[in-house]
PDB file of N, CA and C in Angstrom:
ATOM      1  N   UNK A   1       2.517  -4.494   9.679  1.00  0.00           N
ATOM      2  CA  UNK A   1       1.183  -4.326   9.131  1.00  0.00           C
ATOM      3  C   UNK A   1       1.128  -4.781   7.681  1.00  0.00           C
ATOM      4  N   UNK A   2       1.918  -6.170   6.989  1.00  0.00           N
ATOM      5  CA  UNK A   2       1.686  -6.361   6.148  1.00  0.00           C
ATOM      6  C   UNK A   2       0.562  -6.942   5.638  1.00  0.00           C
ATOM      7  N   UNK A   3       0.591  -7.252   4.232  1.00  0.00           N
ATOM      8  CA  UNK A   3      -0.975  -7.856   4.055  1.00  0.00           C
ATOM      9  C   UNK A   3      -1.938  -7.451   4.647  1.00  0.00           C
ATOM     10  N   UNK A   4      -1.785  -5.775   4.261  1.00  0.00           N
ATOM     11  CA  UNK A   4      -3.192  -4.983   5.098  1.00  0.00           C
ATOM     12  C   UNK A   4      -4.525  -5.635   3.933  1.00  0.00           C
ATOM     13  N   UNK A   5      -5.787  -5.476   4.019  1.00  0.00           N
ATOM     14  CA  UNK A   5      -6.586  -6.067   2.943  1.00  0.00           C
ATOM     15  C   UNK A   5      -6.998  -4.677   2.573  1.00  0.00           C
ATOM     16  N   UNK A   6      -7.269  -4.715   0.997  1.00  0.00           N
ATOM     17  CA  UNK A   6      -7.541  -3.467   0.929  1.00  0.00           C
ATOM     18  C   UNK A   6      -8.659  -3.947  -0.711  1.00  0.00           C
ATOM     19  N   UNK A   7      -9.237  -3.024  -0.631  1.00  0.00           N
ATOM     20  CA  UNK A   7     -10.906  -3.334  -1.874  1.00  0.00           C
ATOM     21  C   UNK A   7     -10.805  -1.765  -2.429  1.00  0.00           C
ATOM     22  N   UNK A   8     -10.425  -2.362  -4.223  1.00  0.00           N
ATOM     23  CA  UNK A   8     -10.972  -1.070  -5.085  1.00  0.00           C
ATOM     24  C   UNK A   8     -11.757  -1.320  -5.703  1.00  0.00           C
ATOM     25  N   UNK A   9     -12.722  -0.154  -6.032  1.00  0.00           N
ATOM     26  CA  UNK A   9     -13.638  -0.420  -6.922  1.00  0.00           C
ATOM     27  C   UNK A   9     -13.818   1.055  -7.682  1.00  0.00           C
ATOM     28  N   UNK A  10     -14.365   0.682  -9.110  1.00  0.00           N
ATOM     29  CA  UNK A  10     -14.420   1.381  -9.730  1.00  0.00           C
ATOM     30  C   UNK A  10     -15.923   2.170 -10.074  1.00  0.00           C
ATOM     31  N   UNK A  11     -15.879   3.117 -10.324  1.00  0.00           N
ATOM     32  CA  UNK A  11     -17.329   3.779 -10.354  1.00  0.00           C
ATOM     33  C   UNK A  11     -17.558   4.796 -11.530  1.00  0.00           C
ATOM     34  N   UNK A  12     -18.604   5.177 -11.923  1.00  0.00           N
ATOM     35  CA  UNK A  12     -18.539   5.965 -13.099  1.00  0.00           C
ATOM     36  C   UNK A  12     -17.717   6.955 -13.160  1.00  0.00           C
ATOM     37  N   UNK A  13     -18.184   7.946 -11.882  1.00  0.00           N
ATOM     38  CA  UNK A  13     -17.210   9.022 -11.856  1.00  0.00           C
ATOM     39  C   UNK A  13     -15.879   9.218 -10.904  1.00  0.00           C
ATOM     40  N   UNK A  14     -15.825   7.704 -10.376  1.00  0.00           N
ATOM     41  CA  UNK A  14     -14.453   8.022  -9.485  1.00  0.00           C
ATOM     42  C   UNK A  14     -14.020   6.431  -9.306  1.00  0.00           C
ATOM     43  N   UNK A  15     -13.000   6.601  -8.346  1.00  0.00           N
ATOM     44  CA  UNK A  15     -12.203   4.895  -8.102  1.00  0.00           C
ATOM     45  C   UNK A  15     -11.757   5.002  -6.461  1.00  0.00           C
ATOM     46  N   UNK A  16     -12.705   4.365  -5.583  1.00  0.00           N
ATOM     47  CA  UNK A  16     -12.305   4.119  -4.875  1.00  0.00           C
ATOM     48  C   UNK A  16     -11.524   3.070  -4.210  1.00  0.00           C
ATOM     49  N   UNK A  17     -10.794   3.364  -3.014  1.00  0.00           N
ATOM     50  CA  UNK A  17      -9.676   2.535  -2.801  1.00  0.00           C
ATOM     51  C   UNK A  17     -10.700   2.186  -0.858  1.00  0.00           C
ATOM     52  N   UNK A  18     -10.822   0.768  -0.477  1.00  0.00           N
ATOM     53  CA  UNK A  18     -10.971   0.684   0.864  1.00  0.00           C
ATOM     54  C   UNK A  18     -10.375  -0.290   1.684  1.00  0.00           C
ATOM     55  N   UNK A  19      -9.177   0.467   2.934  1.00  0.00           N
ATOM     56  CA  UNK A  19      -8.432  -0.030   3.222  1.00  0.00           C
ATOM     57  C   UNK A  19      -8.228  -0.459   5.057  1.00  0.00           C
ATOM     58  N   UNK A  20      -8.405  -1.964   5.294  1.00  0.00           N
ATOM     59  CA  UNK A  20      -8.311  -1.839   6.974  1.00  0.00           C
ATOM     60  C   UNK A  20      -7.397  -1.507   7.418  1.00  0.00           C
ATOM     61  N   UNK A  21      -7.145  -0.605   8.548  1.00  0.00           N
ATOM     62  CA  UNK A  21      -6.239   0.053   9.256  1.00  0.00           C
ATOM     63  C   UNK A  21      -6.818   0.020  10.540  1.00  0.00           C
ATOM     64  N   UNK A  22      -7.107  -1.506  11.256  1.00  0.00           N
ATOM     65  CA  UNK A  22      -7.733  -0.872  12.719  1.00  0.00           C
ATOM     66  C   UNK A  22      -6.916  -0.596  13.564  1.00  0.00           C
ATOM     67  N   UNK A  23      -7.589   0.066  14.491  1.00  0.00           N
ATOM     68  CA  UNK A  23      -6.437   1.129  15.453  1.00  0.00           C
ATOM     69  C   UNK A  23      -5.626   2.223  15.126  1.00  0.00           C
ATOM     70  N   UNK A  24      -6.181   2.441  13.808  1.00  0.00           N
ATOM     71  CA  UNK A  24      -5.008   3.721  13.619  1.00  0.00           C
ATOM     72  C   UNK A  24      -5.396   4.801  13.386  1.00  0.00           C
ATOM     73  N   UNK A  25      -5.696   6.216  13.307  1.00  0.00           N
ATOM     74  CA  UNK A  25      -6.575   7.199  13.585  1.00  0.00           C
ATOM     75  C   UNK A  25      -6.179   8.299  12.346  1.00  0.00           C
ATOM     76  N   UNK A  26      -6.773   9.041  12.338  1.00  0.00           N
ATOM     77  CA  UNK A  26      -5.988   9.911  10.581  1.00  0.00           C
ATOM     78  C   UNK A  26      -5.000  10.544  10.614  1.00  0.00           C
ATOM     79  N   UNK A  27      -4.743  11.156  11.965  1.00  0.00           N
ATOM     80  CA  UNK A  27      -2.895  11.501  12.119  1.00  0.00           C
ATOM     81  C   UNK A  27      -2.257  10.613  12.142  1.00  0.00           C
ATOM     82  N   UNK A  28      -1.994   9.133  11.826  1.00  0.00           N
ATOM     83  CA  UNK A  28      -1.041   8.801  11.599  1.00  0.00           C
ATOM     84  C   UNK A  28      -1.220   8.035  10.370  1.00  0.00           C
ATOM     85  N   UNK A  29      -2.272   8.412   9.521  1.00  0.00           N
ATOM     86  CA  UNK A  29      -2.177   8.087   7.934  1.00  0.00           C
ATOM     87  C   UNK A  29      -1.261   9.079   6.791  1.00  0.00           C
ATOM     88  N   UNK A  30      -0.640   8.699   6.211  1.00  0.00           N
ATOM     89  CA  UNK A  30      -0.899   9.518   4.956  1.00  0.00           C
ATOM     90  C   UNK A  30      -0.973   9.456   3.775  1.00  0.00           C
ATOM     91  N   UNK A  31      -1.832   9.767   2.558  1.00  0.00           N
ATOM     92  CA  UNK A  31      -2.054   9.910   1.470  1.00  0.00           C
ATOM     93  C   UNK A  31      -1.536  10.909   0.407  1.00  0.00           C
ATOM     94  N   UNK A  32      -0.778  10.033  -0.249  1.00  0.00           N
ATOM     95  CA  UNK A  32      -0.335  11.540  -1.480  1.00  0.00           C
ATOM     96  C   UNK A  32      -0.214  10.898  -2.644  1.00  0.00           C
ATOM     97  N   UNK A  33      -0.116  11.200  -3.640  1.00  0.00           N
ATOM     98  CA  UNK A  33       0.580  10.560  -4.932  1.00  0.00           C
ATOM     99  C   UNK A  33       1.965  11.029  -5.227  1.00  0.00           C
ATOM    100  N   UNK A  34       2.843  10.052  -5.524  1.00  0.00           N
ATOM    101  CA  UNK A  34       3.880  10.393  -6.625  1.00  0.00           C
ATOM    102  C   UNK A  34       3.848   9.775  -8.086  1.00  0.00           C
ATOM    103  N   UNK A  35       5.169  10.661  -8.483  1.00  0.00           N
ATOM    104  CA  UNK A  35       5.025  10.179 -10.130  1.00  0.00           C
ATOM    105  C   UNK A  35       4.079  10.790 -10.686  1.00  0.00           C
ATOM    106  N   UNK A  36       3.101  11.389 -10.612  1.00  0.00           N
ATOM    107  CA  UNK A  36       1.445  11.581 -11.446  1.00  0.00           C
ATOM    108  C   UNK A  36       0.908  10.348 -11.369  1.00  0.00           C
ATOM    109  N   UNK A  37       1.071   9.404 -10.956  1.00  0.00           N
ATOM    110  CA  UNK A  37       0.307   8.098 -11.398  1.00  0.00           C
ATOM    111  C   UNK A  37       0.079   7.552 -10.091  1.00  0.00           C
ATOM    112  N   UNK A  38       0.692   7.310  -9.149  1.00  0.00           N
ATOM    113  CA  UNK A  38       1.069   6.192  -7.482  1.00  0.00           C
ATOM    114  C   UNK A  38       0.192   7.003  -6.667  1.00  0.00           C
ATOM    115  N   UNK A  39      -0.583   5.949  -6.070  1.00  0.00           N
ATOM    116  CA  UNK A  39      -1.230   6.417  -4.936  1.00  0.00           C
ATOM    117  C   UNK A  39      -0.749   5.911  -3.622  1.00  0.00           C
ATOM    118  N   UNK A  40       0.341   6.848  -3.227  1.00  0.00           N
ATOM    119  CA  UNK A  40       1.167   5.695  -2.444  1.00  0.00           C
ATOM    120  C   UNK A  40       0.257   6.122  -0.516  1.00  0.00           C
ATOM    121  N   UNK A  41      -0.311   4.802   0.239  1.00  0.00           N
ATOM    122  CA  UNK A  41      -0.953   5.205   1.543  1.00  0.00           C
ATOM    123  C   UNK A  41       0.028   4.439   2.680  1.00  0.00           C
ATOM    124  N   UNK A  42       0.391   5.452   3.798  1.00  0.00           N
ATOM    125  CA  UNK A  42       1.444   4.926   4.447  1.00  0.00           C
ATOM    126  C   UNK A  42       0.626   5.031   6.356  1.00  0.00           C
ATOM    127  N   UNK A  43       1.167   4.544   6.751  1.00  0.00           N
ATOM    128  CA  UNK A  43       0.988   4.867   8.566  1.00  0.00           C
ATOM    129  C   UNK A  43       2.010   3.919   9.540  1.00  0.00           C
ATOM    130  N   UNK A  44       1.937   4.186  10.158  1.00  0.00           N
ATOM    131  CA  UNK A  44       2.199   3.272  11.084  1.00  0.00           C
ATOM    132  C   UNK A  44       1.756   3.355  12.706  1.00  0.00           C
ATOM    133  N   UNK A  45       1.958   2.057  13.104  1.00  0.00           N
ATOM    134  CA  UNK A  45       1.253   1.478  14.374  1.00  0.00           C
ATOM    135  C   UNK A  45       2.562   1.349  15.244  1.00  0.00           C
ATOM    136  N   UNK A  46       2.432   2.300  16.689  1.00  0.00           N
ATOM    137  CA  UNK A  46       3.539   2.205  17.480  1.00  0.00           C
ATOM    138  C   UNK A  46       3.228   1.316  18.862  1.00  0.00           C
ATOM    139  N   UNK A  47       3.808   0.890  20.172  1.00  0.00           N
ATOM    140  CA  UNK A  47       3.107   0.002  20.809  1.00  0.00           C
ATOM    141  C   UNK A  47       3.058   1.345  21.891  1.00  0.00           C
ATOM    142  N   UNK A  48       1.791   0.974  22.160  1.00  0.00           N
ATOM    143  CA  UNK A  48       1.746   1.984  23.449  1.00  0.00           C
ATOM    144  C   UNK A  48       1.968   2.070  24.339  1.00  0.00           C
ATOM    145  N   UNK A  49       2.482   3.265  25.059  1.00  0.00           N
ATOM    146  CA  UNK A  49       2.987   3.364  26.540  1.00  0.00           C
ATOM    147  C   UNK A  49       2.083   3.580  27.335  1.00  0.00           C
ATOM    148  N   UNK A  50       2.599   2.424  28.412  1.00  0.00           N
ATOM    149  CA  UNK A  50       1.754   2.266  29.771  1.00  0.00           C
ATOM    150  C   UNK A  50       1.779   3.187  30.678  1.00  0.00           C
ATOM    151  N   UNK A  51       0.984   2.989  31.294  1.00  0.00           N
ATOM    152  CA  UNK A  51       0.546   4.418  32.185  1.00  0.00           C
ATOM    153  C   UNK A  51       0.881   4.176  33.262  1.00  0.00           C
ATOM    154  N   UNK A  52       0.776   2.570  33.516  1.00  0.00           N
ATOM    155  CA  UNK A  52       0.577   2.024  35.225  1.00  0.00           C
ATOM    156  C   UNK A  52       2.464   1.812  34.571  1.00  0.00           C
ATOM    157  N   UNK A  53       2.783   1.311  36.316  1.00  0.00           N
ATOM    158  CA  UNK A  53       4.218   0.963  36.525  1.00  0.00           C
ATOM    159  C   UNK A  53       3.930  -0.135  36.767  1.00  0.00           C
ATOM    160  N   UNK A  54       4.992  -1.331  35.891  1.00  0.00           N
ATOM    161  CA  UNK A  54       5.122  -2.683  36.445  1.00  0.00           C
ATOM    162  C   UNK A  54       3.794  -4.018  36.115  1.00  0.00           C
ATOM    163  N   UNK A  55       3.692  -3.117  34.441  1.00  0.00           N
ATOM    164  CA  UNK A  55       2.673  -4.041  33.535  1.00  0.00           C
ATOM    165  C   UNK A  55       3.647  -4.577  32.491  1.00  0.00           C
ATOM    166  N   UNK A  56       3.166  -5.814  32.257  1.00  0.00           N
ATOM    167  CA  UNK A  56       3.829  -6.364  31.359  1.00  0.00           C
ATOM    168  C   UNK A  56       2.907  -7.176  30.539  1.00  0.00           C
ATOM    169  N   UNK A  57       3.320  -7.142  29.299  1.00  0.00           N
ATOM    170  CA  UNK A  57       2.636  -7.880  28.188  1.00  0.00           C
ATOM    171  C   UNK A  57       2.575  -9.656  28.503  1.00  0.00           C
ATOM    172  N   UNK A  58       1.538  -9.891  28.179  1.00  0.00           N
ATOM    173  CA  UNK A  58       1.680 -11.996  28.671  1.00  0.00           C
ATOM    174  C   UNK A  58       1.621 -12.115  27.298  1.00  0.00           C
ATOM    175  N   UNK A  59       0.912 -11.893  26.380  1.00  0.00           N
ATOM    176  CA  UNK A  59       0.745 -11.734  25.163  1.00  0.00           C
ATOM    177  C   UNK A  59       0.127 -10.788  23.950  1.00  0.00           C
ATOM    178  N   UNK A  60       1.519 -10.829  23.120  1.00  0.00           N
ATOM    179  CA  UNK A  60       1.046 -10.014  22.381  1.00  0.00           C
ATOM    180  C   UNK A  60       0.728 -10.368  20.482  1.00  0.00           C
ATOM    181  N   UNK A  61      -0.193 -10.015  20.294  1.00  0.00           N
ATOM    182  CA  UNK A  61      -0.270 -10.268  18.857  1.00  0.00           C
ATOM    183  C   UNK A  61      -0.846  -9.329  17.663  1.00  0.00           C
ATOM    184  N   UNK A  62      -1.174  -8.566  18.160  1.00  0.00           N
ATOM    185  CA  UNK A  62      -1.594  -7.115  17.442  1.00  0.00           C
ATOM    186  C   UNK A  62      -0.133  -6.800  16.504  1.00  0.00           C
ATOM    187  N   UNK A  63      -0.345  -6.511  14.964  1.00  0.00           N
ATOM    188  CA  UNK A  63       1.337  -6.395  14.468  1.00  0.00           C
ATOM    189  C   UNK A  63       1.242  -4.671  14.754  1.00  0.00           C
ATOM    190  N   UNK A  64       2.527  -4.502  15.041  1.00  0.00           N
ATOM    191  CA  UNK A  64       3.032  -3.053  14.980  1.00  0.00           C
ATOM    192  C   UNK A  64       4.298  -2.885  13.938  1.00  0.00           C
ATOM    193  N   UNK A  65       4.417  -1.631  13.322  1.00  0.00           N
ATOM    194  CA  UNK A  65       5.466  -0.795  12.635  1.00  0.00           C
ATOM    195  C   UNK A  65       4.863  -0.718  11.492  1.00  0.00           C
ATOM    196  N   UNK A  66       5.320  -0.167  10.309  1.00  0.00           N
ATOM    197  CA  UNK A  66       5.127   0.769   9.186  1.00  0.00           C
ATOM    198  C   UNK A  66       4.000   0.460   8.554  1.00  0.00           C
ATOM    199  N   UNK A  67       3.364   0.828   7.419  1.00  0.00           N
ATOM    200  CA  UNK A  67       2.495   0.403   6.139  1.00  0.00           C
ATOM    201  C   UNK A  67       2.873   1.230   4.786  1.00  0.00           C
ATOM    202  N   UNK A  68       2.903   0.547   4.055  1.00  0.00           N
ATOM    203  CA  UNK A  68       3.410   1.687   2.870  1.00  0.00           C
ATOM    204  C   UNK A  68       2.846   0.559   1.723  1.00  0.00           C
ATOM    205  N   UNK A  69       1.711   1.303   1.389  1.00  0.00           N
ATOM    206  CA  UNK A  69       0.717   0.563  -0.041  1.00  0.00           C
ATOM    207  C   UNK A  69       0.919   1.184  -0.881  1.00  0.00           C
ATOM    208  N   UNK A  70       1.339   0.883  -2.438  1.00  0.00           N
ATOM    209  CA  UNK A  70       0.621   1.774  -3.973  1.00  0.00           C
ATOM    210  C   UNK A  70       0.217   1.068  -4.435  1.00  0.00           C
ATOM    211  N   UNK A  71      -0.599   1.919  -5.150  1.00  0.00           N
ATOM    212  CA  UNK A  71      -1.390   1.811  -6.350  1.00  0.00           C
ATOM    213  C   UNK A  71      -1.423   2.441  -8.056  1.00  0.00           C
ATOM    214  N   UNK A  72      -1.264   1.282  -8.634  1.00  0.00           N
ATOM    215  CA  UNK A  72      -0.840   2.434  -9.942  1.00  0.00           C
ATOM    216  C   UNK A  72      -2.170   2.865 -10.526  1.00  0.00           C
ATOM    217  N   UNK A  73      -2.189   4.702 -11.120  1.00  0.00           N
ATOM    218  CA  UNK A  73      -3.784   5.203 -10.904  1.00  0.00           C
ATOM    219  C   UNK A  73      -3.849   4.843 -12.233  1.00  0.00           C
ATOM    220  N   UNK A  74      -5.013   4.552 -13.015  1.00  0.00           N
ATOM    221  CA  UNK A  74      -5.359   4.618 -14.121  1.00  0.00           C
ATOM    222  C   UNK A  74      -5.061   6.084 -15.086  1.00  0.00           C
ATOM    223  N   UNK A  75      -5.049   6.149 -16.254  1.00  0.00           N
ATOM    224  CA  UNK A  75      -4.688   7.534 -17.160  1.00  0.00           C
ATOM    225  C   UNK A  75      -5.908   8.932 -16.617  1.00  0.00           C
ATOM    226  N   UNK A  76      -7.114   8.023 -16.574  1.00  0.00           N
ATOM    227  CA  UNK A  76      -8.213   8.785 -16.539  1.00  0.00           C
ATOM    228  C   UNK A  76      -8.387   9.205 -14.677  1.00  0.00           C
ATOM    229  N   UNK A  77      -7.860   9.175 -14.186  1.00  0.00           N
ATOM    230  CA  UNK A  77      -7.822   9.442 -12.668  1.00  0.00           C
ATOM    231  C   UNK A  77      -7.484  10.936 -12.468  1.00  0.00           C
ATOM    232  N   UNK A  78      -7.896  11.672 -11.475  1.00  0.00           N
ATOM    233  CA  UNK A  78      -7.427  13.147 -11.415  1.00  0.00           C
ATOM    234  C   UNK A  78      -7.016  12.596 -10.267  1.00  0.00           C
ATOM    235  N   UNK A  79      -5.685  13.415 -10.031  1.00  0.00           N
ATOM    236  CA  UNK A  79      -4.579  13.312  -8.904  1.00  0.00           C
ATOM    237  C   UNK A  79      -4.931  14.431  -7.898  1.00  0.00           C
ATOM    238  N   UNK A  80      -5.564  15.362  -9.015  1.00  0.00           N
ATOM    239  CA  UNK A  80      -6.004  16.877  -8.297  1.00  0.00           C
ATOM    240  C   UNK A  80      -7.123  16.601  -7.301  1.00  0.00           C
ATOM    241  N   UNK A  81      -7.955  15.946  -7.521  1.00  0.00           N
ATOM    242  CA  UNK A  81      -9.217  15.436  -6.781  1.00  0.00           C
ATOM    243  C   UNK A  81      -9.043  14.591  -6.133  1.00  0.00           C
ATOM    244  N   UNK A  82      -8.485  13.909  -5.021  1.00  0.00           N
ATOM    245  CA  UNK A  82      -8.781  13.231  -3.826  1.00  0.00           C
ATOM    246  C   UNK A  82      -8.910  13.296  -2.508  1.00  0.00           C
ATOM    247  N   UNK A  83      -9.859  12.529  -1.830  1.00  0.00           N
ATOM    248  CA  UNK A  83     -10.314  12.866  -0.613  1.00  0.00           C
ATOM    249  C   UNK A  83     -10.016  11.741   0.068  1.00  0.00           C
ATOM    250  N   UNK A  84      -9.984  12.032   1.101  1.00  0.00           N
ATOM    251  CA  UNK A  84      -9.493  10.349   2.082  1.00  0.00           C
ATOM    252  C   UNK A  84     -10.604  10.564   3.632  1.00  0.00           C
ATOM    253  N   UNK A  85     -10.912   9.275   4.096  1.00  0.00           N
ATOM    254  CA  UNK A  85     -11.655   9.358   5.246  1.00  0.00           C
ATOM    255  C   UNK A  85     -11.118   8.217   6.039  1.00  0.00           C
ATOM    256  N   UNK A  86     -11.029   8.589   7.441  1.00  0.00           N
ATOM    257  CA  UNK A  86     -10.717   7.024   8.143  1.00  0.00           C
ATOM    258  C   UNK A  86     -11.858   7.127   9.315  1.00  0.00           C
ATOM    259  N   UNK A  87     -12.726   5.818   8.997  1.00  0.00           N
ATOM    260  CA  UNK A  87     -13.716   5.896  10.505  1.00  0.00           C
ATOM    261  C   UNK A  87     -13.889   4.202  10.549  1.00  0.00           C
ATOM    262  N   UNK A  88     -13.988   3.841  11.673  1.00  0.00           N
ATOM    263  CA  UNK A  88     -13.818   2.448  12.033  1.00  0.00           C
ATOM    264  C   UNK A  88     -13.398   1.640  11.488  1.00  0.00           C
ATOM    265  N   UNK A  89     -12.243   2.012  11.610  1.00  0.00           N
ATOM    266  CA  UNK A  89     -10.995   1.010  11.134  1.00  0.00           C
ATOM    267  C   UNK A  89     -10.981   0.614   9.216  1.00  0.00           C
ATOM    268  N   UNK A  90     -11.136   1.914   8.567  1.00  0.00           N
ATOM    269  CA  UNK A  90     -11.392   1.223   7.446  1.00  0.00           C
ATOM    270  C   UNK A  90     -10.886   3.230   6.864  1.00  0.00           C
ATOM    271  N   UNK A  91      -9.689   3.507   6.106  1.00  0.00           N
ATOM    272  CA  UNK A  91      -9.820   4.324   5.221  1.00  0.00           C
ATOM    273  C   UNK A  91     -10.176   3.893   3.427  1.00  0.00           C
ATOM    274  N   UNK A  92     -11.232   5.011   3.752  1.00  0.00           N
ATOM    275  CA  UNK A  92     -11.535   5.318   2.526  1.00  0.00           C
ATOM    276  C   UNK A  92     -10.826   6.546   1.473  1.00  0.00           C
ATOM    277  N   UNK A  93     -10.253   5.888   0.411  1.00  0.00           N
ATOM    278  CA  UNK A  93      -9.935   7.124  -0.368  1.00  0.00           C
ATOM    279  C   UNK A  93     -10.747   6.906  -1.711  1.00  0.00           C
ATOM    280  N   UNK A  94     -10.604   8.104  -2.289  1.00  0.00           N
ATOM    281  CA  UNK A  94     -11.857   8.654  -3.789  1.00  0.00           C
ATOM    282  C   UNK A  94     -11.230   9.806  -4.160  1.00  0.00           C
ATOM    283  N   UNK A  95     -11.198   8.874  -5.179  1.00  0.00           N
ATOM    284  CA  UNK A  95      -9.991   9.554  -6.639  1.00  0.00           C
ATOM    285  C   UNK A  95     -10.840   9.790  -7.524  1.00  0.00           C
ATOM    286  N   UNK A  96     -11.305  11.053  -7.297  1.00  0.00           N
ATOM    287  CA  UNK A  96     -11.861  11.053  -8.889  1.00  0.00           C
ATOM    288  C   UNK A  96     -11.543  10.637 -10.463  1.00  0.00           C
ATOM    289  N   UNK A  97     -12.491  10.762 -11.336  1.00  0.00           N
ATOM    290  CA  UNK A  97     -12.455  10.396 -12.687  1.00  0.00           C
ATOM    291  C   UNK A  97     -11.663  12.037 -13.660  1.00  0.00           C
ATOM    292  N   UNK A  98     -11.204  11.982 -15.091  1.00  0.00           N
ATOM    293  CA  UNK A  98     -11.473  13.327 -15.531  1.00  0.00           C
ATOM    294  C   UNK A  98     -12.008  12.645 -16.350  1.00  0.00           C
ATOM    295  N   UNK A  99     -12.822  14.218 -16.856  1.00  0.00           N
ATOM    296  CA  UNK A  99     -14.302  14.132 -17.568  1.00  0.00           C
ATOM    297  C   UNK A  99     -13.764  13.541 -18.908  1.00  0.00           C
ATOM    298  N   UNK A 100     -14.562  12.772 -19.390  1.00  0.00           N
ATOM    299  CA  UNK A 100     -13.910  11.940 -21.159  1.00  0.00           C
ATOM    300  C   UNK A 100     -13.635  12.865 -22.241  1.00  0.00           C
ATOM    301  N   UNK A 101     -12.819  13.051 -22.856  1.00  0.00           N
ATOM    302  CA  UNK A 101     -12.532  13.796 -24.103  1.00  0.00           C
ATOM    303  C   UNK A 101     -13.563  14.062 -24.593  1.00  0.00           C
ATOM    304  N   UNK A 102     -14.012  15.540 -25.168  1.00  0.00           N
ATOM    305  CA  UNK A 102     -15.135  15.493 -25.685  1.00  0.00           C
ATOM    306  C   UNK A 102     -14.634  14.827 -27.761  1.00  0.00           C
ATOM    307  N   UNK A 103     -16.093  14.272 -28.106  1.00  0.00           N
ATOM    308  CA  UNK A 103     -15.636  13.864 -29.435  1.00  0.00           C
ATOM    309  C   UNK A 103     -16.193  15.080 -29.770  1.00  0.00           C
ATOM    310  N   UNK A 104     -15.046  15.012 -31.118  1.00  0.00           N
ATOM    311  CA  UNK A 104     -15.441  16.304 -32.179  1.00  0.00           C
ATOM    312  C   UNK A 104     -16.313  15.384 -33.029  1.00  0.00           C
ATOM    313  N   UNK A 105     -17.615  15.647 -33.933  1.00  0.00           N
ATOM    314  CA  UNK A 105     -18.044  15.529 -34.961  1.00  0.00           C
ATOM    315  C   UNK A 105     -16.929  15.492 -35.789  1.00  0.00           C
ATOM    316  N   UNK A 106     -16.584  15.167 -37.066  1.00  0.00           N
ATOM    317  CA  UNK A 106     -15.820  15.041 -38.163  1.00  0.00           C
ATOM    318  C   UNK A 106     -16.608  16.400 -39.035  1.00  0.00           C
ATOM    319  N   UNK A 107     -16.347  17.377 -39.288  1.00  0.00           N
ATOM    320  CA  UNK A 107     -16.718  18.602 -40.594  1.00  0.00           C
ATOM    321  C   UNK A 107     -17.002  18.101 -41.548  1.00  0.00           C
ATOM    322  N   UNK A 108     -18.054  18.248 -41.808  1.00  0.00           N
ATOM    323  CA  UNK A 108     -18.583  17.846 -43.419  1.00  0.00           C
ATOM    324  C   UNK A 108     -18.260  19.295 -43.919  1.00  0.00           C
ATOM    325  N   UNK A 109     -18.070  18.784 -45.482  1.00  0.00           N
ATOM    326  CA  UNK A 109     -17.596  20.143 -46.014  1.00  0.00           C
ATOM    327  C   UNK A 109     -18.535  19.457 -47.240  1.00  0.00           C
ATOM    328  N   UNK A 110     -19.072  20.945 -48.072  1.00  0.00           N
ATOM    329  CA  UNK A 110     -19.739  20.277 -49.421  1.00  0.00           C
ATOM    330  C   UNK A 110     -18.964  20.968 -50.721  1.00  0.00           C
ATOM    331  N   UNK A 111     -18.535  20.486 -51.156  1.00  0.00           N
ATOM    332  CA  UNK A 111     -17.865  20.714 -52.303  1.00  0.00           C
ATOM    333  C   UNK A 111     -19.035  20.756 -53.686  1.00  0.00           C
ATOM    334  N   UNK A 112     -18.499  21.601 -54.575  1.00  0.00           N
ATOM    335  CA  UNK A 112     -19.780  21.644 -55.304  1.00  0.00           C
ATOM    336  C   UNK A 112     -18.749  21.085 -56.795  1.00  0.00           C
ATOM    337  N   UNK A 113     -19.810  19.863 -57.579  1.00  0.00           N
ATOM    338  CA  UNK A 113     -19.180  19.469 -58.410  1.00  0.00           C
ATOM    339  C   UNK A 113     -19.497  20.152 -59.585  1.00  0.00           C
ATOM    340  N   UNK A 114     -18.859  20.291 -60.402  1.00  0.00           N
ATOM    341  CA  UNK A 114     -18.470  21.146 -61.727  1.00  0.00           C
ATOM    342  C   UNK A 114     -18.932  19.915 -62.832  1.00  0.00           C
TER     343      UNK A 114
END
């Protein structure tokens, strides 16, 4: 399953990641981060067992075995916040943003001149 295609995009308050995976269903995805930073998405595609006796493949071209994608997350990404969805052949994951540093004003102070 190499050269899966996969589309990020970035959004005010989050970064999504969208990735084809057809045929593969959400138990056999998984999503986690390591490091604090890697969004590492893995699955794999096994060939399926036949039901009938005495079928045989004439051709096959569908790829099967592993997937293992990262992504390095941006600083501003919460690791704590993500959600993942898989529906027709396409997971979606959404990584949230954290909220921007608030700015301090600078203290004016008034000094009184003598």
């Amino acid at each position: 399953m190499a050269a899966t295609p996969t589309d990020v995009k970035e959004y005010p308050n989050a970064f999504v990641f969208k990735i084809d995976v057809p045929g593969l269903k959400s138990d056999q995805l998984k999503v986690q981060v390591e490091d604090d930073n890697t969004l590492v998405v893995s699955g794999e595609r096994k060939r399926e067992k036949e039901k009938d006796a005495g079928v045989n493949y004439i051709r096959m071209e569908r790829r099967l075995g592993k997937y293992l994608k990262k992504f390095a997350l941006p600083e501003n990404a919460n690791t704590e916040k993500i959600s993942a969805v898989c529906q027709d052949g396409v997971l979606t994951v959404t990584v949230e943003k954290k909220p921007p540093p608030e700015h301090k004003k600078p203290k004016t102070i008034e000094v009184n001149v003598a």
